[in-house]
N, C-alpha and C. Protein backbone atom coordinates (compact mmCIF):
# COMPACT_ATOMS: atom_id res chain seq x y z
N UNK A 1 13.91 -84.67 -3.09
CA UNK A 1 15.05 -85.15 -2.34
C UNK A 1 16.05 -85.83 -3.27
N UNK A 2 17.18 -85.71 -2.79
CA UNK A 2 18.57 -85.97 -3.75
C UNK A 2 18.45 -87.54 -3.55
N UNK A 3 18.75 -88.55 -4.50
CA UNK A 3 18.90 -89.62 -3.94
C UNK A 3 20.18 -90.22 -3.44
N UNK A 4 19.86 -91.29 -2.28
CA UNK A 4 21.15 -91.39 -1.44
C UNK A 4 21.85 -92.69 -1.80
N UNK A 5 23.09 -93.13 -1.66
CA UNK A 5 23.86 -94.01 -2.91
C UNK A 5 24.81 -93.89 -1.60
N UNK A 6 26.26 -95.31 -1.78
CA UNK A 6 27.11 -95.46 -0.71
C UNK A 6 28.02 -94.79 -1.08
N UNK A 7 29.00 -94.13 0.00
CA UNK A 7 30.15 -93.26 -0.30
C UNK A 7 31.36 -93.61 -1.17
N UNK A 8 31.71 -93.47 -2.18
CA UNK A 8 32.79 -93.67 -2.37
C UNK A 8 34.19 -92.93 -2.18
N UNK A 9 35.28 -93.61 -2.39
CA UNK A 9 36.72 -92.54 -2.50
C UNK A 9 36.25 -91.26 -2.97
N UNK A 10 35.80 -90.62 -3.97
CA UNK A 10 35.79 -89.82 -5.03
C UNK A 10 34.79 -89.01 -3.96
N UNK A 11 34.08 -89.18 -3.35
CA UNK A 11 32.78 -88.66 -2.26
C UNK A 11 34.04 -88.11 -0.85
N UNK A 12 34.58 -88.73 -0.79
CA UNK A 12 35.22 -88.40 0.60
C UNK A 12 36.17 -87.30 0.27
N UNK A 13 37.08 -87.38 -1.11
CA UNK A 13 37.94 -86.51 -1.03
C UNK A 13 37.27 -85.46 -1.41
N UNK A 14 35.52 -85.21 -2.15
CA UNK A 14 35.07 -83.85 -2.10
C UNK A 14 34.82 -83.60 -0.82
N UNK A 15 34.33 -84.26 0.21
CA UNK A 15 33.66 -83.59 1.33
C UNK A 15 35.08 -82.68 1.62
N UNK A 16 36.31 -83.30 2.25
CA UNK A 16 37.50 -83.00 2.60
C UNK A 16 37.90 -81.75 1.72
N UNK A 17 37.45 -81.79 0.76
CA UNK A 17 38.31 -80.47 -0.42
C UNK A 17 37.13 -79.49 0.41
N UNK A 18 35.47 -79.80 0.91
CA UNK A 18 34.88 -78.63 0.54
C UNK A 18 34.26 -78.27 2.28
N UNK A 19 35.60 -78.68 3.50
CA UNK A 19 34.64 -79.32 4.60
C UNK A 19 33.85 -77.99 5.56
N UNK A 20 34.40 -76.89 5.33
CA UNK A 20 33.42 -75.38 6.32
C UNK A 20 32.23 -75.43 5.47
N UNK A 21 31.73 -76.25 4.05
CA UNK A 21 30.66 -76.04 3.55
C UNK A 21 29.56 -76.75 4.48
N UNK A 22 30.01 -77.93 5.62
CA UNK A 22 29.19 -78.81 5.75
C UNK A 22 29.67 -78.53 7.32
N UNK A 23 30.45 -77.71 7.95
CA UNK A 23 30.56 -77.77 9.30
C UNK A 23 31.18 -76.67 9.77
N UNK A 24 31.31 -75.65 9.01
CA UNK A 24 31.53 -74.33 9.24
C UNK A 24 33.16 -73.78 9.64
N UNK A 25 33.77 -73.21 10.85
CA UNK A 25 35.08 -73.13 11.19
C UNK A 25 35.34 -73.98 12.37
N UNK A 26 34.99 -75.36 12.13
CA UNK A 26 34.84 -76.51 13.27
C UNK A 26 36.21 -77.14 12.27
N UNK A 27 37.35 -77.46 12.70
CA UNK A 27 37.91 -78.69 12.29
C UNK A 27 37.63 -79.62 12.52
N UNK A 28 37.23 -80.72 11.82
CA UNK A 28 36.98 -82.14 11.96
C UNK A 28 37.16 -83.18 10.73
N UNK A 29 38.23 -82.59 10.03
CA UNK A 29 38.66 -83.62 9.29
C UNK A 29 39.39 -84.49 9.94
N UNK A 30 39.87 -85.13 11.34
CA UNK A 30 40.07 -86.31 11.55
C UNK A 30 38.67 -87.63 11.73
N UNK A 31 37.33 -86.66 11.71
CA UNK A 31 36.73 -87.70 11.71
C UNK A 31 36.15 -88.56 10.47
N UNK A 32 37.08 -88.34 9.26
CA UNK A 32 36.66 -88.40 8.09
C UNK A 32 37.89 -89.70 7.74
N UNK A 33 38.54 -90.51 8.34
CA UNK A 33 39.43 -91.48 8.04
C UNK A 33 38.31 -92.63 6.74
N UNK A 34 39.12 -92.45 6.03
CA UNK A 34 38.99 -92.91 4.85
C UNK A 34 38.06 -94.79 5.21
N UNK A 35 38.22 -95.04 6.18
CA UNK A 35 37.74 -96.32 6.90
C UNK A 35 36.44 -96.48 6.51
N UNK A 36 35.52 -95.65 7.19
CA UNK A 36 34.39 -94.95 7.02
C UNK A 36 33.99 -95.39 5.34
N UNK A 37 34.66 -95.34 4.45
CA UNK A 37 34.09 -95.55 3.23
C UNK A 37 34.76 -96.80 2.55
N UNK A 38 35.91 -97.20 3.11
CA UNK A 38 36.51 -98.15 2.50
C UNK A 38 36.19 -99.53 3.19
N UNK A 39 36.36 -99.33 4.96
CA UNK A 39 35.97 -100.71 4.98
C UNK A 39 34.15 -100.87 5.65
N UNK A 40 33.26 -99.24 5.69
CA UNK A 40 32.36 -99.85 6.38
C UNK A 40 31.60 -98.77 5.36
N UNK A 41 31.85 -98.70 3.59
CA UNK A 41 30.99 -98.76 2.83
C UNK A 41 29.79 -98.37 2.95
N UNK A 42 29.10 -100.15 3.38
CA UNK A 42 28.00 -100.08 3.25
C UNK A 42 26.48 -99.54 4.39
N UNK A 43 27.58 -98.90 5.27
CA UNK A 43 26.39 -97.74 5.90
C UNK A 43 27.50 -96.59 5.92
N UNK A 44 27.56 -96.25 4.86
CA UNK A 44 28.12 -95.05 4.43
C UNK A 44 27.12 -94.31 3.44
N UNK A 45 26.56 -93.62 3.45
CA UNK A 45 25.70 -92.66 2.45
C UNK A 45 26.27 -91.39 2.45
N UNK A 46 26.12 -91.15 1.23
CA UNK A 46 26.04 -89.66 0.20
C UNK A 46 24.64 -89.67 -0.13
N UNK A 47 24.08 -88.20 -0.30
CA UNK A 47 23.03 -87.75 -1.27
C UNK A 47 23.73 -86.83 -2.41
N UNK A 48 22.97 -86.93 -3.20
CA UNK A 48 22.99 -86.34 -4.52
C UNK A 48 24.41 -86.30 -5.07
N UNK A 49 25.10 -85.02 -5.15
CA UNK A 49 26.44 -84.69 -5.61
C UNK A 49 27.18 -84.18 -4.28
N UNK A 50 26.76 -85.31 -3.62
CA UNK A 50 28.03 -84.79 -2.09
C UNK A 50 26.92 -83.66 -1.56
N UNK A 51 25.71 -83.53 -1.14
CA UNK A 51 24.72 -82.44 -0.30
C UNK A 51 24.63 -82.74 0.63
N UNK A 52 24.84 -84.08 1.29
CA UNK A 52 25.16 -84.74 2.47
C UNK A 52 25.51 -86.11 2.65
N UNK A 53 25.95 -86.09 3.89
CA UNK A 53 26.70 -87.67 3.60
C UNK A 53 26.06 -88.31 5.36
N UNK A 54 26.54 -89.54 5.55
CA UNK A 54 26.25 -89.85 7.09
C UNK A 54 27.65 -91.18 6.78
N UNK A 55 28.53 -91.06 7.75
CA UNK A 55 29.36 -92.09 8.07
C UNK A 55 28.63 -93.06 9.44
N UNK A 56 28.81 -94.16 9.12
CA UNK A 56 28.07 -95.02 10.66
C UNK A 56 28.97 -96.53 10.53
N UNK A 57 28.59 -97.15 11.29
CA UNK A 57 28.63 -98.66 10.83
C UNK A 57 28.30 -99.48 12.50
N UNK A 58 28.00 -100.64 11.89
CA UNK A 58 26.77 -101.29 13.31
C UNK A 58 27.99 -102.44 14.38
N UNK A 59 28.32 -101.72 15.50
CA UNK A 59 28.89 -102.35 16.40
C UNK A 59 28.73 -103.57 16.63
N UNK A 60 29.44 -104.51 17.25
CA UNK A 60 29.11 -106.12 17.77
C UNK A 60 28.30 -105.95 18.65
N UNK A 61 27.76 -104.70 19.76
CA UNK A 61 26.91 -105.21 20.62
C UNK A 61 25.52 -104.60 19.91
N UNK A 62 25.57 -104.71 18.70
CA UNK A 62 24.37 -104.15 17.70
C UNK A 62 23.61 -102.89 17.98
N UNK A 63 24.72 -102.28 18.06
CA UNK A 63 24.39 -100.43 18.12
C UNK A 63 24.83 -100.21 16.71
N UNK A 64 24.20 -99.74 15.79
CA UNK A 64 24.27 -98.74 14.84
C UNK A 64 24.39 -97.57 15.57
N UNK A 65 26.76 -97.37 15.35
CA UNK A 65 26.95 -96.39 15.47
C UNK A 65 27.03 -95.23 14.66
N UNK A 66 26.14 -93.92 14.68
CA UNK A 66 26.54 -93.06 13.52
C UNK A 66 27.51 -91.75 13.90
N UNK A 67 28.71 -92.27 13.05
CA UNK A 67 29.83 -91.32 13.67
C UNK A 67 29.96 -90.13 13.29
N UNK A 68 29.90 -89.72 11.85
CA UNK A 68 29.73 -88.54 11.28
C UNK A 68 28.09 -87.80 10.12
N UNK A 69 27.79 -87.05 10.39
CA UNK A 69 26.50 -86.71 9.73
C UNK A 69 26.30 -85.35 9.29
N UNK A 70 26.42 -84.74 7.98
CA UNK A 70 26.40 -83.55 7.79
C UNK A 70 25.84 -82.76 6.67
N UNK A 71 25.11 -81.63 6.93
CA UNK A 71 24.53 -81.84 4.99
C UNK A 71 24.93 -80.27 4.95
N UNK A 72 25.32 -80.26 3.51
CA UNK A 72 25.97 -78.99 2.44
C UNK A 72 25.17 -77.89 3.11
N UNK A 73 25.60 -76.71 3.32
CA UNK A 73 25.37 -75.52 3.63
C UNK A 73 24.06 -74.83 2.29
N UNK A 74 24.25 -75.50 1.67
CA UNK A 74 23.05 -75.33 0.31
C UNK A 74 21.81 -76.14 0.61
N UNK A 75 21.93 -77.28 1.38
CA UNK A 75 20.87 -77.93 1.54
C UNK A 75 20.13 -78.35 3.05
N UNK A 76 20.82 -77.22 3.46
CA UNK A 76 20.61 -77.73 5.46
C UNK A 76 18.97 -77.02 4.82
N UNK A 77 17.90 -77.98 6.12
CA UNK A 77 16.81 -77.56 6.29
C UNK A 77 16.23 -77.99 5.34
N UNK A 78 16.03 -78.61 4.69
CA UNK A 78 15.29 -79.69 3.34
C UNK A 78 15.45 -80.68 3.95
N UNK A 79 15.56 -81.24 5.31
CA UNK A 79 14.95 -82.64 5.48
C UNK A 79 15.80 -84.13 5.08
N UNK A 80 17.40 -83.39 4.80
CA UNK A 80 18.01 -84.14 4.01
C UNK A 80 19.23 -85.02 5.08
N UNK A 81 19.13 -84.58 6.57
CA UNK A 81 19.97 -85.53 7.34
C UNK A 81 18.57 -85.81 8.36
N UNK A 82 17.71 -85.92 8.44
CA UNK A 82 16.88 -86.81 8.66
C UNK A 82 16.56 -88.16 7.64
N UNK A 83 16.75 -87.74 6.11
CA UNK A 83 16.44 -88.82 5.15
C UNK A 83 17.74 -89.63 5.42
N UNK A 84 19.13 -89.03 5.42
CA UNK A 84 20.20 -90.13 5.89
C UNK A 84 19.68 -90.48 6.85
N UNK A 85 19.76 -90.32 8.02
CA UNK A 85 19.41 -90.88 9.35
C UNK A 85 18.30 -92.33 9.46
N UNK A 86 16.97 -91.61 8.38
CA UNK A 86 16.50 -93.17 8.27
C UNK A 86 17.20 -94.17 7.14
N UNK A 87 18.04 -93.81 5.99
CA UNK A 87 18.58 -94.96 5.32
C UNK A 87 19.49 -95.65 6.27
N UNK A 88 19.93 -94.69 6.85
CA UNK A 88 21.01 -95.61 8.18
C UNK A 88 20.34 -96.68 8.78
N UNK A 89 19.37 -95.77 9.41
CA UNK A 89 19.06 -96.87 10.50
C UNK A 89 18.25 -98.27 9.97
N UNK A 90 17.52 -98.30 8.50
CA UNK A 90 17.38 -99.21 8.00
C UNK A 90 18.64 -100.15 8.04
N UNK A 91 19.75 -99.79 7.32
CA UNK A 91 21.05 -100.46 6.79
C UNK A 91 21.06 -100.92 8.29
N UNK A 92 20.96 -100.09 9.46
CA UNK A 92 21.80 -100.72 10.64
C UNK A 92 20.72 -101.88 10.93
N UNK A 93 19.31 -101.37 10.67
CA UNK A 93 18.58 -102.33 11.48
C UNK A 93 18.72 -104.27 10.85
N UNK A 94 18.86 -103.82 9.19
CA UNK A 94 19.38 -105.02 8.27
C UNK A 94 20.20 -106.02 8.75
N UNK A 95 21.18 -105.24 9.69
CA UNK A 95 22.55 -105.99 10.53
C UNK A 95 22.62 -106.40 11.37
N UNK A 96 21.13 -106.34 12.05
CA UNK A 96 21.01 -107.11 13.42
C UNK A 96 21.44 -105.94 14.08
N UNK A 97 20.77 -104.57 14.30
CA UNK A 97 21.42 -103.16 15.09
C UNK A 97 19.66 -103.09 15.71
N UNK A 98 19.81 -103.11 17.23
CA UNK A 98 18.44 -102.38 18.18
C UNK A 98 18.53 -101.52 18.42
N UNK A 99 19.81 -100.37 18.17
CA UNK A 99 19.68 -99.15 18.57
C UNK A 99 20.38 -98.56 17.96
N UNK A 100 20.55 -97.27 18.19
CA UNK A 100 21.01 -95.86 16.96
C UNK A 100 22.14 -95.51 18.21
N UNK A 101 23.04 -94.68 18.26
CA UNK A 101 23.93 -94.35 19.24
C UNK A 101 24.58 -93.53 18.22
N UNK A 102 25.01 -91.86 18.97
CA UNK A 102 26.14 -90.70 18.30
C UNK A 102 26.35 -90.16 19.57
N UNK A 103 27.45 -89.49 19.12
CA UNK A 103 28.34 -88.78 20.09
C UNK A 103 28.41 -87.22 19.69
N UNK A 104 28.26 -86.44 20.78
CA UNK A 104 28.84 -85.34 20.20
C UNK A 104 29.32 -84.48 21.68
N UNK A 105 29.50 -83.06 21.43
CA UNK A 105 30.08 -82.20 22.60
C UNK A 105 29.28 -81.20 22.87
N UNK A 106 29.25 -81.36 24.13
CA UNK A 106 28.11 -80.66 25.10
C UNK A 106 27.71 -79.25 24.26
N UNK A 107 28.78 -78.39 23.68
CA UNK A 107 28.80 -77.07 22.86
C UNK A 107 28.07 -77.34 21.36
N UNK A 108 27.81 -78.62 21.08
CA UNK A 108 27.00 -78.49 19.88
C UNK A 108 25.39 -78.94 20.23
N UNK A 109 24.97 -77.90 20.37
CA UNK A 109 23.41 -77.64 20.57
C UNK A 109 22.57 -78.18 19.42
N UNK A 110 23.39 -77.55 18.12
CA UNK A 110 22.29 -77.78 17.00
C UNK A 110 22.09 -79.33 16.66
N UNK A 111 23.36 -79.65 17.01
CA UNK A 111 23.54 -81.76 16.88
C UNK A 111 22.54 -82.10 17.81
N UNK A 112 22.40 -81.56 18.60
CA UNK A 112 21.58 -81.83 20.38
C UNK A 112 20.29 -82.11 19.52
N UNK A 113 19.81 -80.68 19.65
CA UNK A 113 17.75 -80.65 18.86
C UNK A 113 18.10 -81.60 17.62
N UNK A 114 18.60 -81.53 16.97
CA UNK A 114 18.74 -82.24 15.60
C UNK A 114 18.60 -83.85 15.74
N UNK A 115 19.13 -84.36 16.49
CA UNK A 115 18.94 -85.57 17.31
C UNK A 115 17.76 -85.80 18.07
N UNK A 116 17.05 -84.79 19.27
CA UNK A 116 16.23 -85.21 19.69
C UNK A 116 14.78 -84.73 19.04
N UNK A 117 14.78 -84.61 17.85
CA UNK A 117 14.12 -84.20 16.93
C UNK A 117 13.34 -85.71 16.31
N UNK A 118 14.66 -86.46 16.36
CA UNK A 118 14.82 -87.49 15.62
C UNK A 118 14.32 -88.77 16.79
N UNK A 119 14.07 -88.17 17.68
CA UNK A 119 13.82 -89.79 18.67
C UNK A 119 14.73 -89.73 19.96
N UNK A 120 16.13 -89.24 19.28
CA UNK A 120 17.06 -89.74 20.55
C UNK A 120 16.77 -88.94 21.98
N UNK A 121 17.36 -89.84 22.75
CA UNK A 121 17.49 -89.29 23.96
C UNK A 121 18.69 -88.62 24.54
N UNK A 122 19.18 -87.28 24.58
CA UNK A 122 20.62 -87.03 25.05
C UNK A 122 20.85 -87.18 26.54
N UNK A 123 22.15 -87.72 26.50
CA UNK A 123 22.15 -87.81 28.57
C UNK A 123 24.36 -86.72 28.27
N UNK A 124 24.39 -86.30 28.96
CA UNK A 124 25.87 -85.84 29.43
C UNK A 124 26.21 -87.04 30.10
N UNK A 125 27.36 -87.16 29.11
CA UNK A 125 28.40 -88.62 29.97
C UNK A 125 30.11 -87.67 30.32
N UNK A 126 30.05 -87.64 31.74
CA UNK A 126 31.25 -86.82 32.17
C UNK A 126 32.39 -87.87 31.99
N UNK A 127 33.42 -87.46 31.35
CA UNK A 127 34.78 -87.75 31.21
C UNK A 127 34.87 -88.73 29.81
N UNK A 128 33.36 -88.76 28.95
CA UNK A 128 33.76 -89.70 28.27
C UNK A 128 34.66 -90.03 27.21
N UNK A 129 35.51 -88.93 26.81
CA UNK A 129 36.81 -89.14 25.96
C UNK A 129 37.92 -89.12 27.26
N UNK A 130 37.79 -89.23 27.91
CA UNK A 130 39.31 -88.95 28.99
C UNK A 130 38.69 -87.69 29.85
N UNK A 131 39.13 -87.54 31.07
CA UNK A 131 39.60 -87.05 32.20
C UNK A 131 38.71 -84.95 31.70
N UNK A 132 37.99 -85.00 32.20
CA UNK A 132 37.11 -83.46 32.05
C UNK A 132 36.79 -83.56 30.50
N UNK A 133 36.82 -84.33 29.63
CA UNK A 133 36.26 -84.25 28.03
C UNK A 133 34.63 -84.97 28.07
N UNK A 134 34.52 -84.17 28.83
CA UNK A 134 32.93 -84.42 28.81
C UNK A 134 32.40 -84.72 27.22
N UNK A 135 30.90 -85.66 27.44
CA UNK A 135 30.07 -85.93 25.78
C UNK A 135 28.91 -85.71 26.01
N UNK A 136 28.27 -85.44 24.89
CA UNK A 136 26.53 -85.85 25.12
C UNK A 136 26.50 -87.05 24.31
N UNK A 137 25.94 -88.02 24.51
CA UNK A 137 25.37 -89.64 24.02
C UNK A 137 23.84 -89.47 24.23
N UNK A 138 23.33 -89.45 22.29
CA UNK A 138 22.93 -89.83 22.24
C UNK A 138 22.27 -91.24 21.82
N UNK A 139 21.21 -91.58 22.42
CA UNK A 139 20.66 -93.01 21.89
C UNK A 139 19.30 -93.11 21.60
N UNK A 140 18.27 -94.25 20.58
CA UNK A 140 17.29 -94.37 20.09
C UNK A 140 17.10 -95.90 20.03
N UNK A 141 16.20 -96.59 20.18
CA UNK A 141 16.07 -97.55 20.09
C UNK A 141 15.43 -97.63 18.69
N UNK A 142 15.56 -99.12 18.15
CA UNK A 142 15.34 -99.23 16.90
C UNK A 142 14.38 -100.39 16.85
N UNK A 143 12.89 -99.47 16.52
CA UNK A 143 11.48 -100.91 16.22
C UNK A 143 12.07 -101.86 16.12
């Protein structure tokens, strides 16, 4: 396993230069705001040379939220966004975080198993970006 280290600038603008490697013909470079590494760092992980990364950071009502999570098209299936997933939830649990919480859309299945793989529980929350933008939320409680 690659070892995992906090994101820096230099980490974000590769993901962004290289992003269908890690999420295919999905646009989602708005969820990549530079924030994520600048002001919440330190539950920000990279592995190795950018093979995967996990953006998160631990809410006031002590949810370790993890907002973005994705690993290199070279390294999916090596076990390598489960290994983010637990440095996270350490970092979150460090912060006073009882639970894990992500978001995603009803059409991403593989986020779905990938998650409840991991513990979580998915529920469909109707309207939760606005008005028919349905989500799936998931959540995990944290030992």
């Amino acid at each position: 396993m690659p070892e995992l280290r906090r994101a820096t600038p230099g980490d974000l603008a590769a993901i962004l230069a290289d992003l269908p490697a890690y999420w295919g013909d999905r646009d989602v470079r708005h969820l990549h705001h530079p924030m994520f590494v600048r002001e919440f760092g330190d539950t920000a992980f990279v592995a190795g040379t950018v093979d995967g990364y996990l953006f998160g950071f631990v809410a006031p009502a002590h949810i370790g939220y993890i907002h973005a999570v994705a690993v290199h098209e070279r390294r999916r299936g090596t076990g390598l966004g489960r290994q983010l997933h637990t440095a996270f939830a350490a970092a979150a649990r460090a912060r006073g975080a009882t639970r894990l919480k992500a978001i995603t859309g009803p059409a991403n299945t593989e986020s779905i198993r990938f998650h409840e793989r991991l513990g979580f529980t998915a529920c469909l929350t109707p309207d939760y970006s606005g008005p028919g933008d349905d989500r799936i939320v998931l959540i995990r409680d944290l030992p």
